[in-house]
Protein backbone atom coordinates (compact mmCIF):
# COMPACT_ATOMS: atom_id res chain seq x y z
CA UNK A 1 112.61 238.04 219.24
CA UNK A 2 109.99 239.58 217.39
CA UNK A 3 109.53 240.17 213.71
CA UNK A 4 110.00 243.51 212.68
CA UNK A 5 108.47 242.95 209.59
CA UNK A 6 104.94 243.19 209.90
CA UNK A 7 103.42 246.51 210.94
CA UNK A 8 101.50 246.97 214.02
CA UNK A 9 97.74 246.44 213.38
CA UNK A 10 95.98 249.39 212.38
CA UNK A 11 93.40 251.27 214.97
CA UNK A 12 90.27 253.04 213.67
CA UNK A 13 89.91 256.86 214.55
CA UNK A 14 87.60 257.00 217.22
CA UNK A 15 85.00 260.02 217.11
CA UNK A 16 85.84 262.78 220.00
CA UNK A 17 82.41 262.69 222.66
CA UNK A 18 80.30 265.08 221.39
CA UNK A 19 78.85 267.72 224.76
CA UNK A 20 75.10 267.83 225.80
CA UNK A 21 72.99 270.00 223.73
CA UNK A 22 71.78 271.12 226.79
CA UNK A 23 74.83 271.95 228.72
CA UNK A 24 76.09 273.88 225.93
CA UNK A 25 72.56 276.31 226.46
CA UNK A 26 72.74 275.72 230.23
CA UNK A 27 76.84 277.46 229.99
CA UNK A 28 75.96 280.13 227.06
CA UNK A 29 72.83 281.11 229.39
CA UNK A 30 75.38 281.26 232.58
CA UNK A 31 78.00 283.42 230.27
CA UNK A 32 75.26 285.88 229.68
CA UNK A 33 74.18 285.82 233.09
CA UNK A 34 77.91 286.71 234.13
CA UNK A 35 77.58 289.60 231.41
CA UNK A 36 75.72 291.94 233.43
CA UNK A 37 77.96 292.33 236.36
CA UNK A 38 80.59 293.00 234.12
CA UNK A 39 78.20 295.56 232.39
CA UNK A 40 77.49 297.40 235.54
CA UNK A 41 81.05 297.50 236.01
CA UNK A 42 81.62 299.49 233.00
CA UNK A 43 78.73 301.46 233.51
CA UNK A 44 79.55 303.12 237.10
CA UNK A 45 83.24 303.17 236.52
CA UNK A 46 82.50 305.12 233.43
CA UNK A 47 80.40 307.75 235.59
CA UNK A 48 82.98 307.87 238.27
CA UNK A 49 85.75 308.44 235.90
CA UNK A 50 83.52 311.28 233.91
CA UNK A 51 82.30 313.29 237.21
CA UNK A 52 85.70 313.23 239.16
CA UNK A 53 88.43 312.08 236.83
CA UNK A 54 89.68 309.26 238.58
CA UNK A 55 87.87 306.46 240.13
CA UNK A 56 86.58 306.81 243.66
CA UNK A 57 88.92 304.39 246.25
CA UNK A 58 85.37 303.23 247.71
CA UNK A 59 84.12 302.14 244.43
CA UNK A 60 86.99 300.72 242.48
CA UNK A 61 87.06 296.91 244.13
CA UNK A 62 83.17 296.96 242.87
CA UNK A 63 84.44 297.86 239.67
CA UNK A 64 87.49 295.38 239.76
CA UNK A 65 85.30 292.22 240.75
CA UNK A 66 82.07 293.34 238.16
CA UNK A 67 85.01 293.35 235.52
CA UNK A 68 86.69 289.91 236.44
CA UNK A 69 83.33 288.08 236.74
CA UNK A 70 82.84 289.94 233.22
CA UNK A 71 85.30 288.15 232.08
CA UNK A 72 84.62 285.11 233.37
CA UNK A 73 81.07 285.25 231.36
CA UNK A 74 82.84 285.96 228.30
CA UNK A 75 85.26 282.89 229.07
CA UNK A 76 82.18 280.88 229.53
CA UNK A 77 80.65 281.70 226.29
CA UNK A 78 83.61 281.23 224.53
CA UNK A 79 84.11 277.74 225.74
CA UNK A 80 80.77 276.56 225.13
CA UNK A 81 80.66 277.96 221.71
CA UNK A 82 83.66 276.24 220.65
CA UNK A 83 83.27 272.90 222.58
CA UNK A 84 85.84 270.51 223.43
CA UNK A 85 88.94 269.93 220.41
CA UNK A 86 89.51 266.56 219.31
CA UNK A 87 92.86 264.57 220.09
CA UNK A 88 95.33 264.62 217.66
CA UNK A 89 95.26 261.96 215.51
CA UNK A 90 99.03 259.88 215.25
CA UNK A 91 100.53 258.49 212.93
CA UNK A 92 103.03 256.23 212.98
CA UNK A 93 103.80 255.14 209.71
């Protein structure tokens, strides 16, 4: 049997791995990279929306894909900026 007396023995926090100085530049400069398609995107489905009203069927998967890598860029910024979040620290007392 074991003694339920004593309490279990006590674990020191461990510090979360910090990332790589230079991955975190090497993703932000990928992000803005990513940016530009996205850009364009706006750009000529803004002047095919002004000049006919709607967007031209030859020109809107462009647009589609420019705005989903876009996106992406912005997702990639986002997650290098704000890094990996530390486990949540138990306990069981």
């Amino acid at each position: 049997m074991s003694d339920s007396s004593t309490p279990p023995p006590a674990v020191p926090p461990q510090k979360p791995q910090q990332r790589s100085g230079c991955l975190t530049a090497f993703m932000v400069i990928s992000g803005i990279i990513l940016l530009l398609p996205g850009l364009c995107a706006l750009l000529f489905g803004g002047i095919s929306i002004s000049d006919g009203g709607k967007i031209d069927s030859d020109i809107a998967p462009l647009v589609f894909l420019g705005l989903v890598v876009g996106i992406g860029g912005v997702a990639l910024i986002w997650a290098a900026i704000k890094g990996r979040k530390a486990p949540p620290i138990r306990n069981d007392r």
